[in-house]
PDB file of N, CA and C in Angstrom:
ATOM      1  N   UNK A   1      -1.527  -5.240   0.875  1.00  0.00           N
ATOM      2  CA  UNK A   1      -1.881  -5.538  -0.489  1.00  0.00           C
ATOM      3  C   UNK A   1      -1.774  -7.039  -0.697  1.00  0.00           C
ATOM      4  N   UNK A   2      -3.194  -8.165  -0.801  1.00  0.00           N
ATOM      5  CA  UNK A   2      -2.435  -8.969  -0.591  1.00  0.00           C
ATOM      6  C   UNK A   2      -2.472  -9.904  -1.647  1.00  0.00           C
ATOM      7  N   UNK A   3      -2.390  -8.796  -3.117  1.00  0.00           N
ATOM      8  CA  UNK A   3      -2.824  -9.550  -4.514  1.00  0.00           C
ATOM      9  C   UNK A   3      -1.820  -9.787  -4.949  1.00  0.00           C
ATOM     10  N   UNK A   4      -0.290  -9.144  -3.937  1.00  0.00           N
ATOM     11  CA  UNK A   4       1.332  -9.087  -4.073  1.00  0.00           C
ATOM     12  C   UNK A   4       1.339 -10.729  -3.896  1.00  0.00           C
ATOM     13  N   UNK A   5       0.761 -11.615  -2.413  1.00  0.00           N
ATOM     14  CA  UNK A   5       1.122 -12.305  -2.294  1.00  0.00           C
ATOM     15  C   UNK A   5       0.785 -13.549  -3.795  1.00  0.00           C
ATOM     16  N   UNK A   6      -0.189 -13.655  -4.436  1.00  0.00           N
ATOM     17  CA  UNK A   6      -0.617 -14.395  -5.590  1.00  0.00           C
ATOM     18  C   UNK A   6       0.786 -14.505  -6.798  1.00  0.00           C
ATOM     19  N   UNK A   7       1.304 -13.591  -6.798  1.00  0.00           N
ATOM     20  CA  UNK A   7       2.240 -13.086  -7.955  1.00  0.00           C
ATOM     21  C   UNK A   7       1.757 -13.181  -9.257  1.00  0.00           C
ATOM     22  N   UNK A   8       0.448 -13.048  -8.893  1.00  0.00           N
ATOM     23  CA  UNK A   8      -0.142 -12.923 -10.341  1.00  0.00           C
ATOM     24  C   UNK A   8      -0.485 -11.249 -11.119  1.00  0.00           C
ATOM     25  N   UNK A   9      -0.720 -11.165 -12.191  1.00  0.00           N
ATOM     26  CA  UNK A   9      -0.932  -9.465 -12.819  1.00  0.00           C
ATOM     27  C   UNK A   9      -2.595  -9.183 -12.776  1.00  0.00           C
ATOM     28  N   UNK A  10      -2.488  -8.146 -12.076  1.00  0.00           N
ATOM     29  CA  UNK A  10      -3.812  -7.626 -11.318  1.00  0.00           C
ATOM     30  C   UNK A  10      -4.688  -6.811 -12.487  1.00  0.00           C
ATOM     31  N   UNK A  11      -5.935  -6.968 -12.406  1.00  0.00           N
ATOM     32  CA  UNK A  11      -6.826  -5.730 -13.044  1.00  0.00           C
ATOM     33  C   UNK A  11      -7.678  -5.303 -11.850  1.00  0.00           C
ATOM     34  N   UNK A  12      -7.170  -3.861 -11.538  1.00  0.00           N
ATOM     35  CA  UNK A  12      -7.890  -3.370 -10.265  1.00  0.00           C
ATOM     36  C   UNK A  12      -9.235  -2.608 -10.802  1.00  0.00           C
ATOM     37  N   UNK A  13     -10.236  -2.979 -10.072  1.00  0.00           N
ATOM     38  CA  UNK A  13     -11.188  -1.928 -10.022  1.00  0.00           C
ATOM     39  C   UNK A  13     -11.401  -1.321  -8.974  1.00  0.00           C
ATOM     40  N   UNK A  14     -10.711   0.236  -8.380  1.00  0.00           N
ATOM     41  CA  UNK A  14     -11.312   0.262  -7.097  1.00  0.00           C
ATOM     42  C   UNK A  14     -12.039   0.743  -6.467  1.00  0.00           C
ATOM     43  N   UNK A  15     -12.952   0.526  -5.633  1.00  0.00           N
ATOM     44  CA  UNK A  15     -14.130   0.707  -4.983  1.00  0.00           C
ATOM     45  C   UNK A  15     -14.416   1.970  -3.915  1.00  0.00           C
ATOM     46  N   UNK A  16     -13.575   1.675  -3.069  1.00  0.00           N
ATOM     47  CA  UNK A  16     -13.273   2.891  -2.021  1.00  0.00           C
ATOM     48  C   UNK A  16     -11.710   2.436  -1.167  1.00  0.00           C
ATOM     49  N   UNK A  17     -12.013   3.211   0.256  1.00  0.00           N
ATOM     50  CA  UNK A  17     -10.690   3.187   0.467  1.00  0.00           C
ATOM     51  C   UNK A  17      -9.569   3.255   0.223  1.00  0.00           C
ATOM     52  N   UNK A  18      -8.068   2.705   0.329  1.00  0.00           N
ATOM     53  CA  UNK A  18      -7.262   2.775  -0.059  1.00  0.00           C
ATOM     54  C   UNK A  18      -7.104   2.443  -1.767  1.00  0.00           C
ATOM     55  N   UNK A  19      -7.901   1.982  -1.593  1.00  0.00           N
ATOM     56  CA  UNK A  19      -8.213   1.032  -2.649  1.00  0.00           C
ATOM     57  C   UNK A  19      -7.319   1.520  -4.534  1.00  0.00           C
ATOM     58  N   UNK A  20      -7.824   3.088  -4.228  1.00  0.00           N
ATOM     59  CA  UNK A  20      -7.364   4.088  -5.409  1.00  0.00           C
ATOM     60  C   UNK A  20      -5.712   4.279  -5.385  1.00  0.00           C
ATOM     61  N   UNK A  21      -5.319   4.413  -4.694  1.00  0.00           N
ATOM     62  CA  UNK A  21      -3.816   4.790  -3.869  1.00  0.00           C
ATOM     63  C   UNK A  21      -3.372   3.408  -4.236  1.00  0.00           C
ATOM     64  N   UNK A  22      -3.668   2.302  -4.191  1.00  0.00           N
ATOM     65  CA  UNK A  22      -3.127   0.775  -4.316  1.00  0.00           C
ATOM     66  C   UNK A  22      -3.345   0.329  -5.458  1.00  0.00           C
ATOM     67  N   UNK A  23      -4.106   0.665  -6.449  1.00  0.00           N
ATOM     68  CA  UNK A  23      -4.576   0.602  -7.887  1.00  0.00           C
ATOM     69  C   UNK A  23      -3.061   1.385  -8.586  1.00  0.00           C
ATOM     70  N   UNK A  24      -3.412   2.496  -8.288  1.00  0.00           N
ATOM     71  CA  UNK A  24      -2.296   3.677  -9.163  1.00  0.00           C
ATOM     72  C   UNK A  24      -0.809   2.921  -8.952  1.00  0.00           C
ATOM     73  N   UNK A  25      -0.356   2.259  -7.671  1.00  0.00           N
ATOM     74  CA  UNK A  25       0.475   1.831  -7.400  1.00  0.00           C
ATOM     75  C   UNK A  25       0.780   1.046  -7.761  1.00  0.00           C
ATOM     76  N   UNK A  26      -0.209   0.126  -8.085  1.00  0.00           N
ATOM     77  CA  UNK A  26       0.115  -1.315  -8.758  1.00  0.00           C
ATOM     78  C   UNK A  26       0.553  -1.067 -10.158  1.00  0.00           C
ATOM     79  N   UNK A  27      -0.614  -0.007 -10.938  1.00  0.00           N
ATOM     80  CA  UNK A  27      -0.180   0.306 -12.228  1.00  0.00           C
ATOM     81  C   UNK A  27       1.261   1.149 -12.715  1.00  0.00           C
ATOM     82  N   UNK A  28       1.728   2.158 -11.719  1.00  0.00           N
ATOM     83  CA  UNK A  28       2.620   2.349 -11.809  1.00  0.00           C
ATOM     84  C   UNK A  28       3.907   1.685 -12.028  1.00  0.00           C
ATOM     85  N   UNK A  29       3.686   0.587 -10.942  1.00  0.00           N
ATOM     86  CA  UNK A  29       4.933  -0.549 -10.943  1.00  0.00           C
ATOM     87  C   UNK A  29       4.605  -1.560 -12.429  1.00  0.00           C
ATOM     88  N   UNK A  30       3.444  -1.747 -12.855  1.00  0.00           N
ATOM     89  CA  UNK A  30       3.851  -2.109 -14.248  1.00  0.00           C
ATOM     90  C   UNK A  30       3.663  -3.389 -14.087  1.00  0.00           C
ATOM     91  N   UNK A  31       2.457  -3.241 -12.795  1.00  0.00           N
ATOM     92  CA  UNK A  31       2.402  -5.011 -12.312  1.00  0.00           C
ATOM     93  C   UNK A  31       0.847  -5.752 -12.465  1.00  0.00           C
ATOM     94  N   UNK A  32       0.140  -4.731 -13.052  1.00  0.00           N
ATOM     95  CA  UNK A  32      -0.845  -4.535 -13.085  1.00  0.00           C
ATOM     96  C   UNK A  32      -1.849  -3.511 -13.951  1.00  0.00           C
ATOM     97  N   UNK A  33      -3.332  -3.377 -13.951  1.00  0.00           N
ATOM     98  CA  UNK A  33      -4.211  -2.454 -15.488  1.00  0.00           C
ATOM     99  C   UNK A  33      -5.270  -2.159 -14.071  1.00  0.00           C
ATOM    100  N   UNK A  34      -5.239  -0.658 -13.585  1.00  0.00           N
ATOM    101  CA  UNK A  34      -6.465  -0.004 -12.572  1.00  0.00           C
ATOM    102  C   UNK A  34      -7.205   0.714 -13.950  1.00  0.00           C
ATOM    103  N   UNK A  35      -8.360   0.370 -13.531  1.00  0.00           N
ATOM    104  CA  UNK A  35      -9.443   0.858 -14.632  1.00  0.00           C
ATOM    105  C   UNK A  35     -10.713   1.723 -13.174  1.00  0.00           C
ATOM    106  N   UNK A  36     -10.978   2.667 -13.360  1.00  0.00           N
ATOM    107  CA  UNK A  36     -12.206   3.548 -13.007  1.00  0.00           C
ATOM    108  C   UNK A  36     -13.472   2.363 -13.249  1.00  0.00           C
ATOM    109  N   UNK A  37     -13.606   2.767 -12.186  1.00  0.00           N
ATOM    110  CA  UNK A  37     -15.171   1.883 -12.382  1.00  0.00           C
ATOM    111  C   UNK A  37     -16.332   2.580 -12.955  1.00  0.00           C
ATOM    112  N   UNK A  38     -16.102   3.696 -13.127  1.00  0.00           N
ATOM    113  CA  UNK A  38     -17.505   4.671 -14.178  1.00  0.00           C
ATOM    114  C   UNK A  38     -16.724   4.371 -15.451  1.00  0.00           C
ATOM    115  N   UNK A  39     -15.751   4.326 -15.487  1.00  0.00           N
ATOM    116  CA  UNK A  39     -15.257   4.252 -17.391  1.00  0.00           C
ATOM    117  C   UNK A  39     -15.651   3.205 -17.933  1.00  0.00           C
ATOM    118  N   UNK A  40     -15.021   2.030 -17.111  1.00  0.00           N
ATOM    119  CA  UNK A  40     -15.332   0.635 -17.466  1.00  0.00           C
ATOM    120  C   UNK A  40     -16.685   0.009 -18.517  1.00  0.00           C
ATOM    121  N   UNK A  41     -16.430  -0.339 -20.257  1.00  0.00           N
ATOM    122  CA  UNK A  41     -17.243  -0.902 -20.883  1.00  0.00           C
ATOM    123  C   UNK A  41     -16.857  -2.010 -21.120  1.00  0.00           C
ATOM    124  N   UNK A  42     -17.651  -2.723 -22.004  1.00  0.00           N
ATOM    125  CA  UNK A  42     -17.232  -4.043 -22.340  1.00  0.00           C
ATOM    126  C   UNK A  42     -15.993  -3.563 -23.046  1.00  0.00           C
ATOM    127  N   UNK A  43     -15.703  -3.066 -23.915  1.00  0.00           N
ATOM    128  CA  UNK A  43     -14.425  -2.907 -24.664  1.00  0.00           C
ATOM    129  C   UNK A  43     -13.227  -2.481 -24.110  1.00  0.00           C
ATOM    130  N   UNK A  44     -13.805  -1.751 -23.126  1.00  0.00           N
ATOM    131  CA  UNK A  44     -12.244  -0.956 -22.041  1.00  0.00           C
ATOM    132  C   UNK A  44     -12.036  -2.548 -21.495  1.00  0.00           C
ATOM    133  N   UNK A  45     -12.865  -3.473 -20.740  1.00  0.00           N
ATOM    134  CA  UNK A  45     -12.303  -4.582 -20.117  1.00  0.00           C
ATOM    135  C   UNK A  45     -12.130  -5.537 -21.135  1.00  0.00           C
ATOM    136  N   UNK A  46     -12.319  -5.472 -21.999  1.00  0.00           N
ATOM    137  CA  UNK A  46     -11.687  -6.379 -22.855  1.00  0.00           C
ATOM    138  C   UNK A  46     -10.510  -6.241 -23.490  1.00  0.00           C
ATOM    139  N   UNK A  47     -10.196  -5.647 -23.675  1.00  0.00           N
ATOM    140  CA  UNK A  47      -8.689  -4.973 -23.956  1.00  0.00           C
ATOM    141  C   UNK A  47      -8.004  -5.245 -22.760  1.00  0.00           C
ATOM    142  N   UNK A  48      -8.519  -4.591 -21.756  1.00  0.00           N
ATOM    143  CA  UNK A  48      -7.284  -4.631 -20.499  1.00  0.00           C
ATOM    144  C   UNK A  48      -7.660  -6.126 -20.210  1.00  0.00           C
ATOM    145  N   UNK A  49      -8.427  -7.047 -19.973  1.00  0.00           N
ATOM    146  CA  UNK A  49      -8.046  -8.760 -19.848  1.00  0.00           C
ATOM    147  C   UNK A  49      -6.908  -9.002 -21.090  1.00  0.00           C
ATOM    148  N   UNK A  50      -7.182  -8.484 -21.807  1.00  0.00           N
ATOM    149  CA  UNK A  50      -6.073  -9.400 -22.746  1.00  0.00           C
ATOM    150  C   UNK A  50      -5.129  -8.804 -22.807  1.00  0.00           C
ATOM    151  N   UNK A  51      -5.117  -7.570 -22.319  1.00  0.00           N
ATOM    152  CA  UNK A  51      -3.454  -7.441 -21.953  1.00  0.00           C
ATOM    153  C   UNK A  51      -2.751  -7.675 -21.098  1.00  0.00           C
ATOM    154  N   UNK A  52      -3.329  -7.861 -20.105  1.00  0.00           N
ATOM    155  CA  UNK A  52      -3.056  -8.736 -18.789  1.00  0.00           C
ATOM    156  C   UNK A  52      -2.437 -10.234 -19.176  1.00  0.00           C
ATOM    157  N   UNK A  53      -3.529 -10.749 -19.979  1.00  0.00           N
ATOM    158  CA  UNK A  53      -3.078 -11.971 -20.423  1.00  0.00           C
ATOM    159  C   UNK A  53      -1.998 -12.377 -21.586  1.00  0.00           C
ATOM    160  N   UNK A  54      -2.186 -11.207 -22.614  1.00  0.00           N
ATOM    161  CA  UNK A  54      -0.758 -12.071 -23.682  1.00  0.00           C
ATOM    162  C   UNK A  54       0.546 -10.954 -23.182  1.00  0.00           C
ATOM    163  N   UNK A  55       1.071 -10.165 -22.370  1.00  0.00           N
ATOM    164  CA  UNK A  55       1.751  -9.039 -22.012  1.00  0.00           C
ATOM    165  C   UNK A  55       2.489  -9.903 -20.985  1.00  0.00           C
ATOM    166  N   UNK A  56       3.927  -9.783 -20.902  1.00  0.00           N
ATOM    167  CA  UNK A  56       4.575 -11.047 -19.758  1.00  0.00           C
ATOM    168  C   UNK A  56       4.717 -10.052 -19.106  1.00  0.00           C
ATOM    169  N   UNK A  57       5.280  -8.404 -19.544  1.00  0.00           N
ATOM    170  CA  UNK A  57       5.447  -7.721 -18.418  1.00  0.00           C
ATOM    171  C   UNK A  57       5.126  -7.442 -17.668  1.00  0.00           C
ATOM    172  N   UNK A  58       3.462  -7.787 -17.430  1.00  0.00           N
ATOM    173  CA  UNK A  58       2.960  -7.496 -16.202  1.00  0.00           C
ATOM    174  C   UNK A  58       3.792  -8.701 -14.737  1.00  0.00           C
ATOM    175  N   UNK A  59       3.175  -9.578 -15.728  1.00  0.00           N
ATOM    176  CA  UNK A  59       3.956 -11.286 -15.002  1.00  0.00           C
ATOM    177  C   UNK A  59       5.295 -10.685 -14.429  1.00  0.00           C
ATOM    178  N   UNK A  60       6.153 -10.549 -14.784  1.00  0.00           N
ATOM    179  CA  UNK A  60       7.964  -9.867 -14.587  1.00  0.00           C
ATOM    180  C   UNK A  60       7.715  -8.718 -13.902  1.00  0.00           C
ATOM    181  N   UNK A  61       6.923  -7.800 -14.239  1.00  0.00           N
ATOM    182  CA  UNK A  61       6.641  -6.941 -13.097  1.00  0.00           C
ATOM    183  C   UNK A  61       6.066  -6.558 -11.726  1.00  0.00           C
ATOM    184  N   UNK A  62       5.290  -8.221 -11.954  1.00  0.00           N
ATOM    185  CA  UNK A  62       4.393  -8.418 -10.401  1.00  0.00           C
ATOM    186  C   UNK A  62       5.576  -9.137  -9.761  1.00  0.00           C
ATOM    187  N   UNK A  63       6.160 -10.398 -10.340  1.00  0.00           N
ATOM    188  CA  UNK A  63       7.086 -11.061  -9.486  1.00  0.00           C
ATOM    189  C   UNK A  63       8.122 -10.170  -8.184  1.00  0.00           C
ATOM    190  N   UNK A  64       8.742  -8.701  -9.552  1.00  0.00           N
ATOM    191  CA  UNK A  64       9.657  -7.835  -8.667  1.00  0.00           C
ATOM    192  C   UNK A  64       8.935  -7.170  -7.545  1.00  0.00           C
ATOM    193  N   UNK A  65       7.822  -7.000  -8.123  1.00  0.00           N
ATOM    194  CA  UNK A  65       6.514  -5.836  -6.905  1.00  0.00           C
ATOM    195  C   UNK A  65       6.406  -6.458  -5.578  1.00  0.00           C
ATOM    196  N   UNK A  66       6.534  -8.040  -5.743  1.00  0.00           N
ATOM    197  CA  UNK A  66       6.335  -9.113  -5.087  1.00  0.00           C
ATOM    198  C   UNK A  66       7.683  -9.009  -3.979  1.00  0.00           C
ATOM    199  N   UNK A  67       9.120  -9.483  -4.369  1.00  0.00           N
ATOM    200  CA  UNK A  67       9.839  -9.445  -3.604  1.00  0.00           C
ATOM    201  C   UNK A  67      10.182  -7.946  -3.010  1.00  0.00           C
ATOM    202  N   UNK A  68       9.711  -6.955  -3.328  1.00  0.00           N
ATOM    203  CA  UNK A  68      10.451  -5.453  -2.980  1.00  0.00           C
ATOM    204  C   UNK A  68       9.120  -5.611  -1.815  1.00  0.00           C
ATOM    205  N   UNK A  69       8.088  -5.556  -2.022  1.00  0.00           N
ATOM    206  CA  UNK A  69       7.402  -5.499  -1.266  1.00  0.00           C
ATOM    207  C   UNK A  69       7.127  -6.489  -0.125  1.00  0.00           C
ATOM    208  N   UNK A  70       7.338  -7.768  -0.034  1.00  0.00           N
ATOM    209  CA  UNK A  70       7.334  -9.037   0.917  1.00  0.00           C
ATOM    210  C   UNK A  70       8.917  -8.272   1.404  1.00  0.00           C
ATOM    211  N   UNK A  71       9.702  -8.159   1.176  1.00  0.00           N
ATOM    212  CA  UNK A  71      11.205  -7.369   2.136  1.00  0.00           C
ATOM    213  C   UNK A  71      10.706  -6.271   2.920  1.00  0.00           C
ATOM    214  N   UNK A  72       9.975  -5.174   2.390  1.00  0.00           N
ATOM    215  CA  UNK A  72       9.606  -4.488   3.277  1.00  0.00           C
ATOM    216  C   UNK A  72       8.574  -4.627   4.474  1.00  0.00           C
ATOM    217  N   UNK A  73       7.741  -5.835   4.182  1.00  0.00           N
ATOM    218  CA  UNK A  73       6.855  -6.239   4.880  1.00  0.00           C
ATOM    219  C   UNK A  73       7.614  -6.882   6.153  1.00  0.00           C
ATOM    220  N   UNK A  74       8.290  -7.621   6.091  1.00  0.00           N
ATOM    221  CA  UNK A  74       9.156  -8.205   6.919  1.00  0.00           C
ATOM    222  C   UNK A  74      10.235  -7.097   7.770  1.00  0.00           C
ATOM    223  N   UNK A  75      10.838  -5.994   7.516  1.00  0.00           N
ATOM    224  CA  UNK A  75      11.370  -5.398   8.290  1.00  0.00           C
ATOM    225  C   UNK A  75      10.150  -4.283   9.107  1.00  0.00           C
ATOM    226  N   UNK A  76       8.658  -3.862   8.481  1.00  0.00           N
ATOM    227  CA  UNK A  76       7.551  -3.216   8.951  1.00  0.00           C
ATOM    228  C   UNK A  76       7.270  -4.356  10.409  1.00  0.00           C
ATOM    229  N   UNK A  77       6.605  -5.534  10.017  1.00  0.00           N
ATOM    230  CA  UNK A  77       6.829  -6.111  11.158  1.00  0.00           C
ATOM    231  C   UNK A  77       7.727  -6.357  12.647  1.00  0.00           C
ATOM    232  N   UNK A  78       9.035  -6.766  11.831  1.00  0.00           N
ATOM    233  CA  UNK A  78      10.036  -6.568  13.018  1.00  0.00           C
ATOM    234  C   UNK A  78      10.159  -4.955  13.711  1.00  0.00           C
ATOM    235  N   UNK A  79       9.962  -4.347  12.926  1.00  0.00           N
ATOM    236  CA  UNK A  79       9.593  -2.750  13.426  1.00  0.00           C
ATOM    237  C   UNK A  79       8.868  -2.802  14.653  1.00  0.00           C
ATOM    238  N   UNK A  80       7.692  -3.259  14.122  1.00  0.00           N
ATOM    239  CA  UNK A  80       6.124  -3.388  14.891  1.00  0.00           C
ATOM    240  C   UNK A  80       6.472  -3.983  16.573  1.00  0.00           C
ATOM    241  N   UNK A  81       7.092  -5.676  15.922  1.00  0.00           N
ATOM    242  CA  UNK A  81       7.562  -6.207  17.413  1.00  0.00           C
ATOM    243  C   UNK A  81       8.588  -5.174  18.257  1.00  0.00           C
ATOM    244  N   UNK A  82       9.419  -4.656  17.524  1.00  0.00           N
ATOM    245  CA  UNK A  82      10.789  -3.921  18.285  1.00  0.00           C
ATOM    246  C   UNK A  82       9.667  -3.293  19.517  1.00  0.00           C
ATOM    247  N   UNK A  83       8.839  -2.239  18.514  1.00  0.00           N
ATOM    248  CA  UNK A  83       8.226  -1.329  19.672  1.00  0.00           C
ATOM    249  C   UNK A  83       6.858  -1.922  20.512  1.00  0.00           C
ATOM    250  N   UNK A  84       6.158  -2.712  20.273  1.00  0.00           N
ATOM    251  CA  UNK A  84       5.706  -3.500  21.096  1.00  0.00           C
ATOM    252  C   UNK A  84       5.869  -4.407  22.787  1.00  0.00           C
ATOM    253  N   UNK A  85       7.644  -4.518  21.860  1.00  0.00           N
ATOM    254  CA  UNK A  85       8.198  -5.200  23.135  1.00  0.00           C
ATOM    255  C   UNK A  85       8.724  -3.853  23.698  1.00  0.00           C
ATOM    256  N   UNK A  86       9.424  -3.028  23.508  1.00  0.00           N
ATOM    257  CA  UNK A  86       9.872  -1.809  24.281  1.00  0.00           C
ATOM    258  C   UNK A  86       8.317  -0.994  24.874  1.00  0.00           C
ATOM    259  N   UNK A  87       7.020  -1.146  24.500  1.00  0.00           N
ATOM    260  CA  UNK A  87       5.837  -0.500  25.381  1.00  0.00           C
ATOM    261  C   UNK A  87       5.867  -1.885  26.175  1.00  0.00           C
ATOM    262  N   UNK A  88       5.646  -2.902  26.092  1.00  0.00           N
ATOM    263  CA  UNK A  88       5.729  -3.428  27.391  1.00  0.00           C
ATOM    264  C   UNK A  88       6.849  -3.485  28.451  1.00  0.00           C
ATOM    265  N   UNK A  89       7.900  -3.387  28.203  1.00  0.00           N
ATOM    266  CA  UNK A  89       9.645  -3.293  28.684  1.00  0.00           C
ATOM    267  C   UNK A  89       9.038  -2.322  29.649  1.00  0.00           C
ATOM    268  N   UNK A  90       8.257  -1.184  28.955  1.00  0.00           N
ATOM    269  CA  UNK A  90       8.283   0.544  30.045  1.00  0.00           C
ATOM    270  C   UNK A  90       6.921   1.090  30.295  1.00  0.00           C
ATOM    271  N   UNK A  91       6.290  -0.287  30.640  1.00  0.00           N
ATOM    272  CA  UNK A  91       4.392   0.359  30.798  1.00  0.00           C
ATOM    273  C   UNK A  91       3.650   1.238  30.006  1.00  0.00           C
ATOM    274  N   UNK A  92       3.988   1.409  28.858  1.00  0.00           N
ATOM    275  CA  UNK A  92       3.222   2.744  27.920  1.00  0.00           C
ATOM    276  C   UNK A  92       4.444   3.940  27.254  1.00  0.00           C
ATOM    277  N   UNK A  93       4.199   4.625  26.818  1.00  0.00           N
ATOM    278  CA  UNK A  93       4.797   5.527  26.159  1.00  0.00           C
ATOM    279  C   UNK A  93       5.084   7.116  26.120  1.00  0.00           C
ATOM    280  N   UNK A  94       4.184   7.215  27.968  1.00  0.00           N
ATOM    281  CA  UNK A  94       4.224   8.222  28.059  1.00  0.00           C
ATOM    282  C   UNK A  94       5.642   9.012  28.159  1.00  0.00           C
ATOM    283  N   UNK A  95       7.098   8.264  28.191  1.00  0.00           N
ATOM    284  CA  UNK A  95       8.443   9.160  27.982  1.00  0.00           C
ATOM    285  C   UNK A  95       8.660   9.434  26.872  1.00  0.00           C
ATOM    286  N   UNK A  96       7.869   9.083  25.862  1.00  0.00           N
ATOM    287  CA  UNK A  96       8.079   9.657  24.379  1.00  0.00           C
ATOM    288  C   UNK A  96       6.790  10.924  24.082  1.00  0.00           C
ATOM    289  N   UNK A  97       5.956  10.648  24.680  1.00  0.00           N
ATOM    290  CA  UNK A  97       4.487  11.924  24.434  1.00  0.00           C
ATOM    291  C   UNK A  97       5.630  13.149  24.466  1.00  0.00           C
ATOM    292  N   UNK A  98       5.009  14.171  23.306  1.00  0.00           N
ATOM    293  CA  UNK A  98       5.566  15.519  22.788  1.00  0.00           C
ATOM    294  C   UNK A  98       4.632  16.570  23.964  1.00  0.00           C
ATOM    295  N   UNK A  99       5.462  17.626  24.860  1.00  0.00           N
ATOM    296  CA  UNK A  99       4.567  18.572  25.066  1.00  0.00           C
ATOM    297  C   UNK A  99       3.250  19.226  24.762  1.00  0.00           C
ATOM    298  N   UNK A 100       3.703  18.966  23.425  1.00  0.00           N
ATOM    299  CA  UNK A 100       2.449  19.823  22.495  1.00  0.00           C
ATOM    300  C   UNK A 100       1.488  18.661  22.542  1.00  0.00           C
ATOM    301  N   UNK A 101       1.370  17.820  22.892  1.00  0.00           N
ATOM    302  CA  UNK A 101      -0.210  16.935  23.238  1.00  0.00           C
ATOM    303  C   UNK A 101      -1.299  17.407  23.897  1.00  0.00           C
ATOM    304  N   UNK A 102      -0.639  18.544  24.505  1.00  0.00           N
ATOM    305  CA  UNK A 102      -1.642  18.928  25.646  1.00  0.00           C
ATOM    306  C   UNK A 102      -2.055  20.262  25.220  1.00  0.00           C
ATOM    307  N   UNK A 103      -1.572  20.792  24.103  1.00  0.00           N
ATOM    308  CA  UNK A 103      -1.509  22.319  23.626  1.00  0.00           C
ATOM    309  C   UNK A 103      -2.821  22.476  22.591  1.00  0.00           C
ATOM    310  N   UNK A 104      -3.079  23.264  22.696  1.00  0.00           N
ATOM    311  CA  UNK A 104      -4.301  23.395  21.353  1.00  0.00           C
ATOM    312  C   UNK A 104      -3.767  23.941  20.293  1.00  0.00           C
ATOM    313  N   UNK A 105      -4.354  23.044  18.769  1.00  0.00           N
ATOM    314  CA  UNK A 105      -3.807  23.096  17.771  1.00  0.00           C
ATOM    315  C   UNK A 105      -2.848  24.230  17.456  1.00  0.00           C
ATOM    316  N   UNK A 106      -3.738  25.874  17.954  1.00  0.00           N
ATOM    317  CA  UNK A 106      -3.022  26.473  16.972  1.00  0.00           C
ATOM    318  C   UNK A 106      -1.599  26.989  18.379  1.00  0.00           C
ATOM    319  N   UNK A 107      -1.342  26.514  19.271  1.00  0.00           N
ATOM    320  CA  UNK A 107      -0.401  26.963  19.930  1.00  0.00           C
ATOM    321  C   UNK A 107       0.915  25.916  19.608  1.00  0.00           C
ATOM    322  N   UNK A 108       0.189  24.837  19.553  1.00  0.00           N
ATOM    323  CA  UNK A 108       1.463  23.727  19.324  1.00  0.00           C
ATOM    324  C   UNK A 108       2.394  24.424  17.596  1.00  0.00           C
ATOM    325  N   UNK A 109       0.991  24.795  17.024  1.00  0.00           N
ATOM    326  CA  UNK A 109       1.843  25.734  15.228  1.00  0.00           C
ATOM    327  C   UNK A 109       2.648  26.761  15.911  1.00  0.00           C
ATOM    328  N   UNK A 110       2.818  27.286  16.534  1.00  0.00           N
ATOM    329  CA  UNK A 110       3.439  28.241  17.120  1.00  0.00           C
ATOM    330  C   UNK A 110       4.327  28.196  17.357  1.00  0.00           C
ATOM    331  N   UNK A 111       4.637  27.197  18.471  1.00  0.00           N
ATOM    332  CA  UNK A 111       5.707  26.441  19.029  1.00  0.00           C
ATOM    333  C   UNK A 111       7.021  26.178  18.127  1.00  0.00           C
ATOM    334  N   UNK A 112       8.133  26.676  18.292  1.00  0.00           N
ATOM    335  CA  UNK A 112       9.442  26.293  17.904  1.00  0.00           C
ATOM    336  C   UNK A 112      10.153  25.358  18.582  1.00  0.00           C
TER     337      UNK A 112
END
């Protein structure tokens, strides 16, 4: 998300992809106004610009969205390297592959 890094208060419109899932999220946290792009009139976006703009809580609420999220970003990464360097440490990953890789769907459901 990388409208976290700006720390500014977002008006999402979203398009596809994640895009919906990261809208709701933003609005949830109170950091940001996701508007449907079929709803959207001049009056729905005019309202939500100006609440964006005279409303600090969005401002106070992106800042926190900002650090909770840049912390987690930073331990996702070191994550990333940990296991990166442990697939090269052991040529690939085949001592972690599950039995059931090789099973067809409905036998691996089976499987206890």
């Amino acid at each position: 998300m990388t409208y976290t890094k700006t720390k500014a208060s977002v008006l999402a419109i979203p398009l596809f992809a994640d895009q919906d899932f990261n809208s709701i999220k933003l609005q949830q946290s109170g950091a940001g106004i996701a508007l449907e792009f079929n709803d959207i009139t001049l009056a729905v976006l005019e309202h939500a610009i100006n609440e964006i703009l005279t409303n600090d809580s969005y401002r106070i609420n992106m800042k926190k969205f900002n650090k909770i999220n840049k912390d987690k970003s930073k331990q996702a990464v070191e994550e990333a390297i940990v296991w990166i360097k442990y697939v090269l440490r052991h040529s690939g990953l085949a001592q972690l592959c599950s039995e059931c890789e090789n099973l067809k769907c409905y036998n691996s459901l089976l499987r206890e």
